[in-house]
PDB file of N, CA and C in Angstrom:
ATOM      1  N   UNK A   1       4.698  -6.356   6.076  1.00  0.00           N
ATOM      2  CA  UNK A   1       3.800  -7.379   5.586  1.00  0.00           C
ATOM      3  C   UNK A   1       4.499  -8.713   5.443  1.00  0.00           C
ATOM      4  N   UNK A   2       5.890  -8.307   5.201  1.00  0.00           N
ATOM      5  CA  UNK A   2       6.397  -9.855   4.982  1.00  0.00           C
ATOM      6  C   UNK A   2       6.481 -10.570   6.345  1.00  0.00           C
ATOM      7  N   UNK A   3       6.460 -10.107   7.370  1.00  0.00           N
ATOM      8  CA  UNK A   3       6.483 -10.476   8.870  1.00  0.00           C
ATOM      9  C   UNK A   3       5.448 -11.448   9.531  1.00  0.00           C
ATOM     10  N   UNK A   4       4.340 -10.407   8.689  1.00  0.00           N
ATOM     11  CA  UNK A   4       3.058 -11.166   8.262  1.00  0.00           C
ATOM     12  C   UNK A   4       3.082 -12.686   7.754  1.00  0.00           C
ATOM     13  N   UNK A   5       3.075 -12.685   6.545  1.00  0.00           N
ATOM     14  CA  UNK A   5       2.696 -13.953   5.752  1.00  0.00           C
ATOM     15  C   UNK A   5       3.703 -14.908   5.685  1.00  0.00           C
ATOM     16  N   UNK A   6       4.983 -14.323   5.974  1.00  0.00           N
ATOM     17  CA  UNK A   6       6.108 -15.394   6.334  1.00  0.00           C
ATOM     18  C   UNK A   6       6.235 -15.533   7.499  1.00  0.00           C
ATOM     19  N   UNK A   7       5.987 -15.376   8.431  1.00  0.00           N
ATOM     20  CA  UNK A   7       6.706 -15.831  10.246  1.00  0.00           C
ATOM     21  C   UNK A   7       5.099 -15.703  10.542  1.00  0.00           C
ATOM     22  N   UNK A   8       4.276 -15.019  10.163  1.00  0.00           N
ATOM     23  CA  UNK A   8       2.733 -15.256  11.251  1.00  0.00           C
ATOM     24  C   UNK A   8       2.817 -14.061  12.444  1.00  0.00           C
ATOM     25  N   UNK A   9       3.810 -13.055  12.517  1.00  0.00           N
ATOM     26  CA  UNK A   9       3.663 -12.007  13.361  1.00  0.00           C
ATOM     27  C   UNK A   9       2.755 -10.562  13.110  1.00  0.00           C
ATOM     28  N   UNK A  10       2.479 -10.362  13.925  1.00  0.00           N
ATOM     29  CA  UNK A  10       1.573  -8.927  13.713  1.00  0.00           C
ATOM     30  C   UNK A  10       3.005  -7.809  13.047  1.00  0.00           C
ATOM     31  N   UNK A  11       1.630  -7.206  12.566  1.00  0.00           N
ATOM     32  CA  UNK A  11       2.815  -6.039  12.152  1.00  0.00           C
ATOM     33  C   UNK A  11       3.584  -5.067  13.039  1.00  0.00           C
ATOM     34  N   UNK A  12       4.651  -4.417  12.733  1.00  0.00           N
ATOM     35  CA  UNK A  12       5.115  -3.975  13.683  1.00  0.00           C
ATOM     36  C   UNK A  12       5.634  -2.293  13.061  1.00  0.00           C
ATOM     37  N   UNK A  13       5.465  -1.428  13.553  1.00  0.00           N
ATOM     38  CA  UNK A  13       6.019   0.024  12.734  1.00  0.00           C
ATOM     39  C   UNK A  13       5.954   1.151  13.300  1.00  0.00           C
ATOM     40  N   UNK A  14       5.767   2.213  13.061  1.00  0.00           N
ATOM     41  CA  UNK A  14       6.406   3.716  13.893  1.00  0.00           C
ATOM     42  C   UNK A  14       5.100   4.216  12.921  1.00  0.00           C
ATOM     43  N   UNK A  15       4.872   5.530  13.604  1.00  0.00           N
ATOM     44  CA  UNK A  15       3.469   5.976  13.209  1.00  0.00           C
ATOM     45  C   UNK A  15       4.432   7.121  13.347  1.00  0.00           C
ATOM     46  N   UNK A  16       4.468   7.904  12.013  1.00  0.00           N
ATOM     47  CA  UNK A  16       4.997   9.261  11.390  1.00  0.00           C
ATOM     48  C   UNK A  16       4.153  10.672  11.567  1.00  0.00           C
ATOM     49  N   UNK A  17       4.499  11.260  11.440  1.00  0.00           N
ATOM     50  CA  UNK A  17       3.589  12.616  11.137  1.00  0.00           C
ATOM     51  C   UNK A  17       3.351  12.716   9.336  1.00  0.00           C
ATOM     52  N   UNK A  18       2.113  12.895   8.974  1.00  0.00           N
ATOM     53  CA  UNK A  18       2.201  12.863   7.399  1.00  0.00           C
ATOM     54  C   UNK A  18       3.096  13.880   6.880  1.00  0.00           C
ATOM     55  N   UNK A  19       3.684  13.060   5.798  1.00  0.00           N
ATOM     56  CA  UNK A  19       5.108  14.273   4.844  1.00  0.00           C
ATOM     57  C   UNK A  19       4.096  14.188   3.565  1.00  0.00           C
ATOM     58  N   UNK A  20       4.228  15.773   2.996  1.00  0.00           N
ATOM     59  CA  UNK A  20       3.725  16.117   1.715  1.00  0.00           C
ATOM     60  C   UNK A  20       4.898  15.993   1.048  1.00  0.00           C
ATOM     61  N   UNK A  21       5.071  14.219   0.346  1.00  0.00           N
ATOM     62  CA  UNK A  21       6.752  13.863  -0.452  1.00  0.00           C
ATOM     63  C   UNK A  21       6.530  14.936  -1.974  1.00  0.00           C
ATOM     64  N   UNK A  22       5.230  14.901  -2.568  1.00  0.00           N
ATOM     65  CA  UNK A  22       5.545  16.006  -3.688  1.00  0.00           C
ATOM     66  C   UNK A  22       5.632  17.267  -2.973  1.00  0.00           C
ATOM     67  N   UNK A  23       4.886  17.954  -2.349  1.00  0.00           N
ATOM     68  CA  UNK A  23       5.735  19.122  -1.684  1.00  0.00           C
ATOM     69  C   UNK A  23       7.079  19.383  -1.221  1.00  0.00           C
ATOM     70  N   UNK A  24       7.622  18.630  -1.199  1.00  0.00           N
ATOM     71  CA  UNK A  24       8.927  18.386  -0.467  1.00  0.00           C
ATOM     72  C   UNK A  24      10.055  18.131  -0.901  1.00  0.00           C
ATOM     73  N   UNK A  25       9.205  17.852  -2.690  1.00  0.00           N
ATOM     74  CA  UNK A  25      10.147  17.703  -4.063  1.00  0.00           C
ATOM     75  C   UNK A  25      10.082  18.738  -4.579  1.00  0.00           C
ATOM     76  N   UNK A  26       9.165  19.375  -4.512  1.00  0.00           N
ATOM     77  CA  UNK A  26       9.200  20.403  -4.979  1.00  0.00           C
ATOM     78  C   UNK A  26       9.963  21.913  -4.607  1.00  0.00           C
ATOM     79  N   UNK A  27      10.265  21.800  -2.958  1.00  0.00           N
ATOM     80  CA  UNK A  27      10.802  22.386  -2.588  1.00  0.00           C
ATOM     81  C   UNK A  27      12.256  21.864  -2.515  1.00  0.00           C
ATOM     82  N   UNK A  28      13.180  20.911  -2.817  1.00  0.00           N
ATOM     83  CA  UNK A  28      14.202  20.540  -3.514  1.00  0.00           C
ATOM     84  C   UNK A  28      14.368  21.053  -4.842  1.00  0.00           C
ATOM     85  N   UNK A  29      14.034  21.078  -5.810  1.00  0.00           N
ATOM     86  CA  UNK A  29      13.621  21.757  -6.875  1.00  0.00           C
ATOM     87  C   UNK A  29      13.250  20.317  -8.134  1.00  0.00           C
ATOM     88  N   UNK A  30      13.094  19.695  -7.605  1.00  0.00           N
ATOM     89  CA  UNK A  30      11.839  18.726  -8.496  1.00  0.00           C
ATOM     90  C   UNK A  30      10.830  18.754  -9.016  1.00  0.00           C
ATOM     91  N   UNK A  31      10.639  18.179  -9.540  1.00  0.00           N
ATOM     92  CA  UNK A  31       8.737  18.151  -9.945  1.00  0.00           C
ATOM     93  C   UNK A  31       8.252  17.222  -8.859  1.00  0.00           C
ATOM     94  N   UNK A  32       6.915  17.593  -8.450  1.00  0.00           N
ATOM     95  CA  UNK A  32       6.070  16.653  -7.214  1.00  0.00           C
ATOM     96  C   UNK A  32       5.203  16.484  -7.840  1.00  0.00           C
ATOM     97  N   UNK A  33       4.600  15.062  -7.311  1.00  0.00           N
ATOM     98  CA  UNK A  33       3.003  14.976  -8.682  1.00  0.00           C
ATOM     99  C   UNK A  33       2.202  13.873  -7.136  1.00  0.00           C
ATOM    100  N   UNK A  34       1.179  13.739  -6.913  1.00  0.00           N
ATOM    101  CA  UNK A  34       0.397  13.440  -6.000  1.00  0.00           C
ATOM    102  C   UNK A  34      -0.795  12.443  -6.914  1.00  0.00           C
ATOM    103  N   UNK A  35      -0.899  11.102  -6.417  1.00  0.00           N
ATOM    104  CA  UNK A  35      -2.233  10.588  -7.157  1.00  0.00           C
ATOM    105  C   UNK A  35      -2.799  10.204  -5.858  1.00  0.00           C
ATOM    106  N   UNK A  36      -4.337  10.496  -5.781  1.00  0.00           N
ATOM    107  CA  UNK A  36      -5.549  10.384  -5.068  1.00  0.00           C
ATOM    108  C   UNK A  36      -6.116   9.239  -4.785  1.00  0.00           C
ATOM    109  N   UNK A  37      -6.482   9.301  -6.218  1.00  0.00           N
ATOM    110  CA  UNK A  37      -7.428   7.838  -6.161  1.00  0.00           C
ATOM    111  C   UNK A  37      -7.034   7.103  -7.399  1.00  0.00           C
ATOM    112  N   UNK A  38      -7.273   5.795  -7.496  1.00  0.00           N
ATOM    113  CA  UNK A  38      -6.807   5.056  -8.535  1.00  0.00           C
ATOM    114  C   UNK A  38      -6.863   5.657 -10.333  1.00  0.00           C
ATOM    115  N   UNK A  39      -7.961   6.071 -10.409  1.00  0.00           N
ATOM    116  CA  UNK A  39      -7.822   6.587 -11.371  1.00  0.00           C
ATOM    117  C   UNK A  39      -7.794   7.687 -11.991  1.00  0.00           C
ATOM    118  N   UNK A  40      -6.604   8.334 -10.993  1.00  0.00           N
ATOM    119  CA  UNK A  40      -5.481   9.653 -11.363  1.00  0.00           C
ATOM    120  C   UNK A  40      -4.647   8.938 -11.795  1.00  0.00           C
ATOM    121  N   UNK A  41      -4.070   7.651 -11.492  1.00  0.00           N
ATOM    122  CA  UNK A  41      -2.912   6.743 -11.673  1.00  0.00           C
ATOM    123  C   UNK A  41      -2.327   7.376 -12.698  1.00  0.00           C
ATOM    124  N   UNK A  42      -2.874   7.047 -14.371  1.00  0.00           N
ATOM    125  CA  UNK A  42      -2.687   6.512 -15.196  1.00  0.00           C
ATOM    126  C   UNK A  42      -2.120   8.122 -15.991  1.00  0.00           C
ATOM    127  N   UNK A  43      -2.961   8.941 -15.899  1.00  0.00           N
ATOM    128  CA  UNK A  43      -2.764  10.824 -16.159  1.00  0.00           C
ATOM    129  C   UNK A  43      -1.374  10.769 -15.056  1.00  0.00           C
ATOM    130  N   UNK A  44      -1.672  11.529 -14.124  1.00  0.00           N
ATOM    131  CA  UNK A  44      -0.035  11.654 -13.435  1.00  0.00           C
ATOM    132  C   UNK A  44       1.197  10.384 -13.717  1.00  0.00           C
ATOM    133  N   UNK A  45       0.805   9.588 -14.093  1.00  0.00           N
ATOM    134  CA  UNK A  45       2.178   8.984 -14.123  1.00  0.00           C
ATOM    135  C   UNK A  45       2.845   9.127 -15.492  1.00  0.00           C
ATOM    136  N   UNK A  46       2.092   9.710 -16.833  1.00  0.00           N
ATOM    137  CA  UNK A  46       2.534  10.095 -17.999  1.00  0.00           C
ATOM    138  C   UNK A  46       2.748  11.172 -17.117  1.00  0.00           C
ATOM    139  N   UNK A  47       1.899  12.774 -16.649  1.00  0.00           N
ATOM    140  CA  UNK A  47       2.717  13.624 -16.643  1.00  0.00           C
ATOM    141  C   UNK A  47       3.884  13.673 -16.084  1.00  0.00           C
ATOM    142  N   UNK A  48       3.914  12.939 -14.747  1.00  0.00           N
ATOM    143  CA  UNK A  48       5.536  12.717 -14.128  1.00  0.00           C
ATOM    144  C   UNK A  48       6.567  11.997 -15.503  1.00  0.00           C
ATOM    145  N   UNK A  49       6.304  11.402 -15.685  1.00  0.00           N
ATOM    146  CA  UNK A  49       7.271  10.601 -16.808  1.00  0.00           C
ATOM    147  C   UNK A  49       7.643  11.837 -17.827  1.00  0.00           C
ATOM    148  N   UNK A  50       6.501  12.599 -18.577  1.00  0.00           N
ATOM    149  CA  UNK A  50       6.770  13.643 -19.128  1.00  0.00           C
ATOM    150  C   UNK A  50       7.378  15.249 -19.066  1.00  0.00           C
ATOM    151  N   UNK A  51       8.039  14.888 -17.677  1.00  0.00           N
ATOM    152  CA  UNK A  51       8.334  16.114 -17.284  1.00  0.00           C
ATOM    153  C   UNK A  51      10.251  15.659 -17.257  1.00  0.00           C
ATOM    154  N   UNK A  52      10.498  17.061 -17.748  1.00  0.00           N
ATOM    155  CA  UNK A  52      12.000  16.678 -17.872  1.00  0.00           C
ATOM    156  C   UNK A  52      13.022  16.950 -16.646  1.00  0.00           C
ATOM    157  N   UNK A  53      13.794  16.261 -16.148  1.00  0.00           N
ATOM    158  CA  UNK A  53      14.041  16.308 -14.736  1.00  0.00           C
ATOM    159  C   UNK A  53      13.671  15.548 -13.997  1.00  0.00           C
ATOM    160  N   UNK A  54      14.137  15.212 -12.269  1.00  0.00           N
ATOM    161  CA  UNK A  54      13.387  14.691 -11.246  1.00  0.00           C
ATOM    162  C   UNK A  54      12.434  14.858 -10.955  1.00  0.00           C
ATOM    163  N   UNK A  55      11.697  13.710 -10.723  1.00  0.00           N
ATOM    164  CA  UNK A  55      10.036  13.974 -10.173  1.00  0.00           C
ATOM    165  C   UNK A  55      10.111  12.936  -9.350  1.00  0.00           C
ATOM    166  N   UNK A  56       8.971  13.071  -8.179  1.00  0.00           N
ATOM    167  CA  UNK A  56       8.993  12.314  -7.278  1.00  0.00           C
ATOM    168  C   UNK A  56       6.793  12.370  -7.251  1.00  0.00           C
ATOM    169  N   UNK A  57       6.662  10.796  -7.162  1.00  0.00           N
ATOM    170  CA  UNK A  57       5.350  10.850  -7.687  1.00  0.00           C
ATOM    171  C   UNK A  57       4.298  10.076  -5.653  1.00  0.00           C
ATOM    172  N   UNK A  58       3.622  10.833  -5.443  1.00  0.00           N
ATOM    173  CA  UNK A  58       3.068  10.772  -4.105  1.00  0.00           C
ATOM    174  C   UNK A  58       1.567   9.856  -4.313  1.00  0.00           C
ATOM    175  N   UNK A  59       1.933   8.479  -4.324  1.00  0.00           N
ATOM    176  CA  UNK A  59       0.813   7.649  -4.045  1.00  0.00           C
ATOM    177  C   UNK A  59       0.158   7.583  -2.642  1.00  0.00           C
ATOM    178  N   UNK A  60      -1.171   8.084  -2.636  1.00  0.00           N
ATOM    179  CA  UNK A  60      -2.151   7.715  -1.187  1.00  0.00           C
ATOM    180  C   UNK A  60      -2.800   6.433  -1.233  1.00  0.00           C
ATOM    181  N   UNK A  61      -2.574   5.744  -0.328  1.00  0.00           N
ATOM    182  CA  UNK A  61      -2.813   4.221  -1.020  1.00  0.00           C
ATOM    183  C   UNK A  61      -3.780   4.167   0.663  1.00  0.00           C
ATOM    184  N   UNK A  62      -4.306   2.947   0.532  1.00  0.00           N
ATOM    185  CA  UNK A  62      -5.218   2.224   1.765  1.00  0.00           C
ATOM    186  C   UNK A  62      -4.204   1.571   2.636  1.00  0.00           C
ATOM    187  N   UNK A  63      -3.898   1.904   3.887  1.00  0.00           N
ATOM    188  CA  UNK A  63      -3.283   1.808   5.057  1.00  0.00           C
ATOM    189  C   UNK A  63      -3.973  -0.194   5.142  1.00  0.00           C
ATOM    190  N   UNK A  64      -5.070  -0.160   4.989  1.00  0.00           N
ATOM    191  CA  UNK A  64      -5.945  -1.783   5.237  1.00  0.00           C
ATOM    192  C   UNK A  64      -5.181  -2.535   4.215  1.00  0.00           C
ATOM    193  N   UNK A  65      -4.685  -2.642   2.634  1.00  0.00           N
ATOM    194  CA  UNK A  65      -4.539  -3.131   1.601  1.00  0.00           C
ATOM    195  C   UNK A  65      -3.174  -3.595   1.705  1.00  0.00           C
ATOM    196  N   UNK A  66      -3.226  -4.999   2.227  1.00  0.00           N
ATOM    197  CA  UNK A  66      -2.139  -5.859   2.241  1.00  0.00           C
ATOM    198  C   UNK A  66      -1.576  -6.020   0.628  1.00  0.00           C
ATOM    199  N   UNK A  67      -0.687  -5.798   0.908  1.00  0.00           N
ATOM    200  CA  UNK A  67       0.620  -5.734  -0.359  1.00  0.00           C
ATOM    201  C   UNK A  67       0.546  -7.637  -0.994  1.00  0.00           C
ATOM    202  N   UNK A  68      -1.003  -8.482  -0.797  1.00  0.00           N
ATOM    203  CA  UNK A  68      -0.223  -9.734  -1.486  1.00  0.00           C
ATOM    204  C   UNK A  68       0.332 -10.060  -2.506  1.00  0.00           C
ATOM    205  N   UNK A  69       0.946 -11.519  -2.495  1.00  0.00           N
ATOM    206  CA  UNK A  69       1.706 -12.214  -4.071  1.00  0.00           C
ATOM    207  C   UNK A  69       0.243 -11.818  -4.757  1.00  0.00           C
ATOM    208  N   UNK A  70       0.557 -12.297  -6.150  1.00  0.00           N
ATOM    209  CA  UNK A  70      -0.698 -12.886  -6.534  1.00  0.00           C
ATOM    210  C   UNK A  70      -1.445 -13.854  -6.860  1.00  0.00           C
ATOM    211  N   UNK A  71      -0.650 -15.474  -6.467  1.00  0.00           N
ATOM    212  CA  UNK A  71      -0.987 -16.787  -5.839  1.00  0.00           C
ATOM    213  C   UNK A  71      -0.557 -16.905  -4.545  1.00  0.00           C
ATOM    214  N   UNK A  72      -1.158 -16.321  -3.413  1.00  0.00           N
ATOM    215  CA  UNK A  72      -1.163 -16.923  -1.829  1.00  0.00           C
ATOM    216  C   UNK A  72      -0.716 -18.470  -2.023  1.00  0.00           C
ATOM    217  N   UNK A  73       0.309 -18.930  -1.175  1.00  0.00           N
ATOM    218  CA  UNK A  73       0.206 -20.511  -0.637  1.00  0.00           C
ATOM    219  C   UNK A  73      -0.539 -20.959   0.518  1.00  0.00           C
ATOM    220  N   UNK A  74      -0.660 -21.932   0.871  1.00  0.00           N
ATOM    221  CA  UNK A  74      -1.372 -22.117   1.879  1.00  0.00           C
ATOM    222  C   UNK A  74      -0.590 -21.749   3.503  1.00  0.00           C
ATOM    223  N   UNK A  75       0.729 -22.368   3.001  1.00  0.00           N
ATOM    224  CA  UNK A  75       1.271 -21.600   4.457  1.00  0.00           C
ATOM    225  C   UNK A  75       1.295 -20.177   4.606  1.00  0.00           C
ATOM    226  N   UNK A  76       1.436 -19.670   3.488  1.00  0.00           N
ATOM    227  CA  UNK A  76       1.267 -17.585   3.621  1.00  0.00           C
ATOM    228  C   UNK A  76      -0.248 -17.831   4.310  1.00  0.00           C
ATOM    229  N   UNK A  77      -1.028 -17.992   3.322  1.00  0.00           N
ATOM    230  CA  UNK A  77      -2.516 -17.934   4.119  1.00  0.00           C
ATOM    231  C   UNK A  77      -2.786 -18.272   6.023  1.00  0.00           C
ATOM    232  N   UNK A  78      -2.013 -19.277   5.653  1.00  0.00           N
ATOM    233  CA  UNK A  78      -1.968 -19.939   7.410  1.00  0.00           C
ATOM    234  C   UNK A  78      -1.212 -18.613   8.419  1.00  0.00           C
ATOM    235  N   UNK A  79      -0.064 -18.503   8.008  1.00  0.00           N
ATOM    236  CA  UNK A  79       1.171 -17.199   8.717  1.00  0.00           C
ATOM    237  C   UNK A  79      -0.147 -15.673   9.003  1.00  0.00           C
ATOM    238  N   UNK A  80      -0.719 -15.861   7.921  1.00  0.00           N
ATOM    239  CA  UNK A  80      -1.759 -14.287   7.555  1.00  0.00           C
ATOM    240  C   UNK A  80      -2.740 -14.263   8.706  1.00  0.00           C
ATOM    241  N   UNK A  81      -3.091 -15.423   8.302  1.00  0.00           N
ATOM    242  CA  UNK A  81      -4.485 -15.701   9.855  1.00  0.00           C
ATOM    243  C   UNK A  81      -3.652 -15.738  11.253  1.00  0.00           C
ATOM    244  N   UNK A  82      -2.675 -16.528  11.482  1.00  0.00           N
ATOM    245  CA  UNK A  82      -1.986 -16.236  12.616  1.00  0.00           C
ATOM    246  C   UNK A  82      -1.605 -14.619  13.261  1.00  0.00           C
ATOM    247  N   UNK A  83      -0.979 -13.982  12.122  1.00  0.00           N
ATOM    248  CA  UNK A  83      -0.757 -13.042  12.490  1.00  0.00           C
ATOM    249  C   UNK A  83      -2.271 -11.912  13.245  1.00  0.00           C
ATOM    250  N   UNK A  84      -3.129 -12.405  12.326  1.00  0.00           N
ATOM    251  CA  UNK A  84      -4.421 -11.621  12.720  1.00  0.00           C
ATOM    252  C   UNK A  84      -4.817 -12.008  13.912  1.00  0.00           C
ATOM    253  N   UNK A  85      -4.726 -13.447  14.183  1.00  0.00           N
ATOM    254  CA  UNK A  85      -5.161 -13.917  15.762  1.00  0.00           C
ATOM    255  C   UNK A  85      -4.266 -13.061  16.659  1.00  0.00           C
ATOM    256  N   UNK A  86      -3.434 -13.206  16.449  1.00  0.00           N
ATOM    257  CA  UNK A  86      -2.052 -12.917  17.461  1.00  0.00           C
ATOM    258  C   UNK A  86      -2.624 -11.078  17.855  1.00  0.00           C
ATOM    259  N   UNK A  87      -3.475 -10.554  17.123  1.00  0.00           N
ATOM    260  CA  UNK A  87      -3.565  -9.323  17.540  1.00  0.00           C
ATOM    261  C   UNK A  87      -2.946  -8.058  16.245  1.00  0.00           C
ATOM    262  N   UNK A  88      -3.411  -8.274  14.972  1.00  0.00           N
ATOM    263  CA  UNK A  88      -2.906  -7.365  14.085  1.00  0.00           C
ATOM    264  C   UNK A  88      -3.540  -6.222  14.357  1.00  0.00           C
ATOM    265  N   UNK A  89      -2.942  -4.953  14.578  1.00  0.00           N
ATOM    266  CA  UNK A  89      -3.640  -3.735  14.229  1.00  0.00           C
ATOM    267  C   UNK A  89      -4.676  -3.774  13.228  1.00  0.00           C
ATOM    268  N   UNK A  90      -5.640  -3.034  13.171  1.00  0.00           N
ATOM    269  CA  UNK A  90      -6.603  -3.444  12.464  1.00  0.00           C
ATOM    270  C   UNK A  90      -6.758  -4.485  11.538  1.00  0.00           C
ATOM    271  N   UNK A  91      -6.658  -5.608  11.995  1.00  0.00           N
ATOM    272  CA  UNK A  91      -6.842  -6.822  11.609  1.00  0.00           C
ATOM    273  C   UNK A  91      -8.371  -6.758  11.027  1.00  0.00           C
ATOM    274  N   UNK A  92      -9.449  -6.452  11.568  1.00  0.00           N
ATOM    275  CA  UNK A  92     -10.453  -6.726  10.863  1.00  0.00           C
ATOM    276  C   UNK A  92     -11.014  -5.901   9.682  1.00  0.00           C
ATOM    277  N   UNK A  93     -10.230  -4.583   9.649  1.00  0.00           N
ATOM    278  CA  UNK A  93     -10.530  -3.794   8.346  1.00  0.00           C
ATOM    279  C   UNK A  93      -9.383  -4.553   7.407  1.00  0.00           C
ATOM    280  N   UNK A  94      -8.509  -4.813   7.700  1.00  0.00           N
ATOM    281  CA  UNK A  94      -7.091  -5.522   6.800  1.00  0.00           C
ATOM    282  C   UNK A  94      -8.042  -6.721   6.309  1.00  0.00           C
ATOM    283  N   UNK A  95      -8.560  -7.729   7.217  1.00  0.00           N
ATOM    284  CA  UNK A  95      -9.608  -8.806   6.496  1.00  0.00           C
ATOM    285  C   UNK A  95     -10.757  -8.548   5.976  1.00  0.00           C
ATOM    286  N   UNK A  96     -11.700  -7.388   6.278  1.00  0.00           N
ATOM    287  CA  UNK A  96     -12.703  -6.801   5.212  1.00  0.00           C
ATOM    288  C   UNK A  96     -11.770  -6.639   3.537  1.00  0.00           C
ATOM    289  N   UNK A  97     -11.094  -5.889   3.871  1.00  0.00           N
ATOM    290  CA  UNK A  97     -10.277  -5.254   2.405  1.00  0.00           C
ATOM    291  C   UNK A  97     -10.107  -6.688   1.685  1.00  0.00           C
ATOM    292  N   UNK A  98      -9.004  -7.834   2.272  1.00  0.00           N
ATOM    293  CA  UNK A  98      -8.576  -8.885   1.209  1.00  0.00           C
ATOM    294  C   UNK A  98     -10.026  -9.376   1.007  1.00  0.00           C
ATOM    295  N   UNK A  99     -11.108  -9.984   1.872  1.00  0.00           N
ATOM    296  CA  UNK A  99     -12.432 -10.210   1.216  1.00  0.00           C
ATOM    297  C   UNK A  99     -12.760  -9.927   0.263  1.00  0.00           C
ATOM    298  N   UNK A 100     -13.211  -8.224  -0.021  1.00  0.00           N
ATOM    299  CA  UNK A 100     -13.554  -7.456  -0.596  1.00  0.00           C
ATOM    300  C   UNK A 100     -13.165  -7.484  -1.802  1.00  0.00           C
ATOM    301  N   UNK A 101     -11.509  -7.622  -2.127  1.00  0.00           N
ATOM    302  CA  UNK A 101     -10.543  -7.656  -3.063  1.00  0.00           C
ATOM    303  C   UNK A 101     -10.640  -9.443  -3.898  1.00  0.00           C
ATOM    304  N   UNK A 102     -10.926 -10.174  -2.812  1.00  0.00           N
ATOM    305  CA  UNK A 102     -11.075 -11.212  -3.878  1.00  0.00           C
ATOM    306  C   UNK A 102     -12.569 -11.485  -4.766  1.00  0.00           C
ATOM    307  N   UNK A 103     -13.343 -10.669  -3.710  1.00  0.00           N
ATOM    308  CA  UNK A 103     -14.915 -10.970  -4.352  1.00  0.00           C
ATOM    309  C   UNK A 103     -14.725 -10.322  -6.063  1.00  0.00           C
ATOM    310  N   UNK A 104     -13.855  -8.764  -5.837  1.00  0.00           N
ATOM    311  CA  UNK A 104     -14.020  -8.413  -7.060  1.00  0.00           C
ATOM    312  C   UNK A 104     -13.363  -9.011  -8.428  1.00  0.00           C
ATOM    313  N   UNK A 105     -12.631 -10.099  -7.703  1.00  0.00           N
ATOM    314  CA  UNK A 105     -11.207 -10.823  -8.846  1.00  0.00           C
ATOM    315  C   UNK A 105     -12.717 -12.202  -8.966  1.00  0.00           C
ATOM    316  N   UNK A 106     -13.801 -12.538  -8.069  1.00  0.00           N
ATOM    317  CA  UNK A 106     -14.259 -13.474  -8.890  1.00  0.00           C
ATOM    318  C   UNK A 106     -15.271 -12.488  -9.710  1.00  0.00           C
ATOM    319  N   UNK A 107     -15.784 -11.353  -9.387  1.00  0.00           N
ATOM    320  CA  UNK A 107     -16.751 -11.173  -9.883  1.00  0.00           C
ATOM    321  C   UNK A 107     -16.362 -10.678 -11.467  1.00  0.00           C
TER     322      UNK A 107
END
């Protein structure tokens, strides 16, 4: 993302096979804890915190949901749109989402 909003380039990355990271802690001998949807957040991250030992905590987050500051400048903004012209991988679900995300910060 920083490739993004600082230089104006599309993103660039390696497409993985999905890893189950709490499974995978668990089979290390950790605790694994998995949150879903946003509001598992707040429950699993006391129980991870509350568990004595390593834990390793497995956020599923939106692949679309650009990581922004939380005052954009105008040149980030400018670099952001470039990058989307230039051909971002789903560029237009990535620009539905920030839409979406600011409507709810005015609403």
């Amino acid at each position: 993302w920083e490739q993004i909003v600082f230089e104006g380039n599309p993103e660039f990355g390696v497409e993985l096979q999905p890893i189950d990271f709490a499974g995978y802690a668990l089979n290390c001998g950790a605790a694994g804890f998995t949150i879903n949807r946003p509001e598992e957040a707040e429950s699993v991250l006391r129980e991870a915190l509350a568990h004595r030992g390593p834990a390793v905590i497995q956020a599923v987050v939106d692949a679309n949901e650009p990581p922004m500051p939380g005052q954009v400048t105008t040149e980030q903004a400018i670099k952001f749109a470039e990058a989307m012209v230039k051909g971002q991988k789903d560029g237009g679900k990535i620009l539905k989402t920030v839409l979406e995300d600011k409507l709810r910060e005015v609403v």
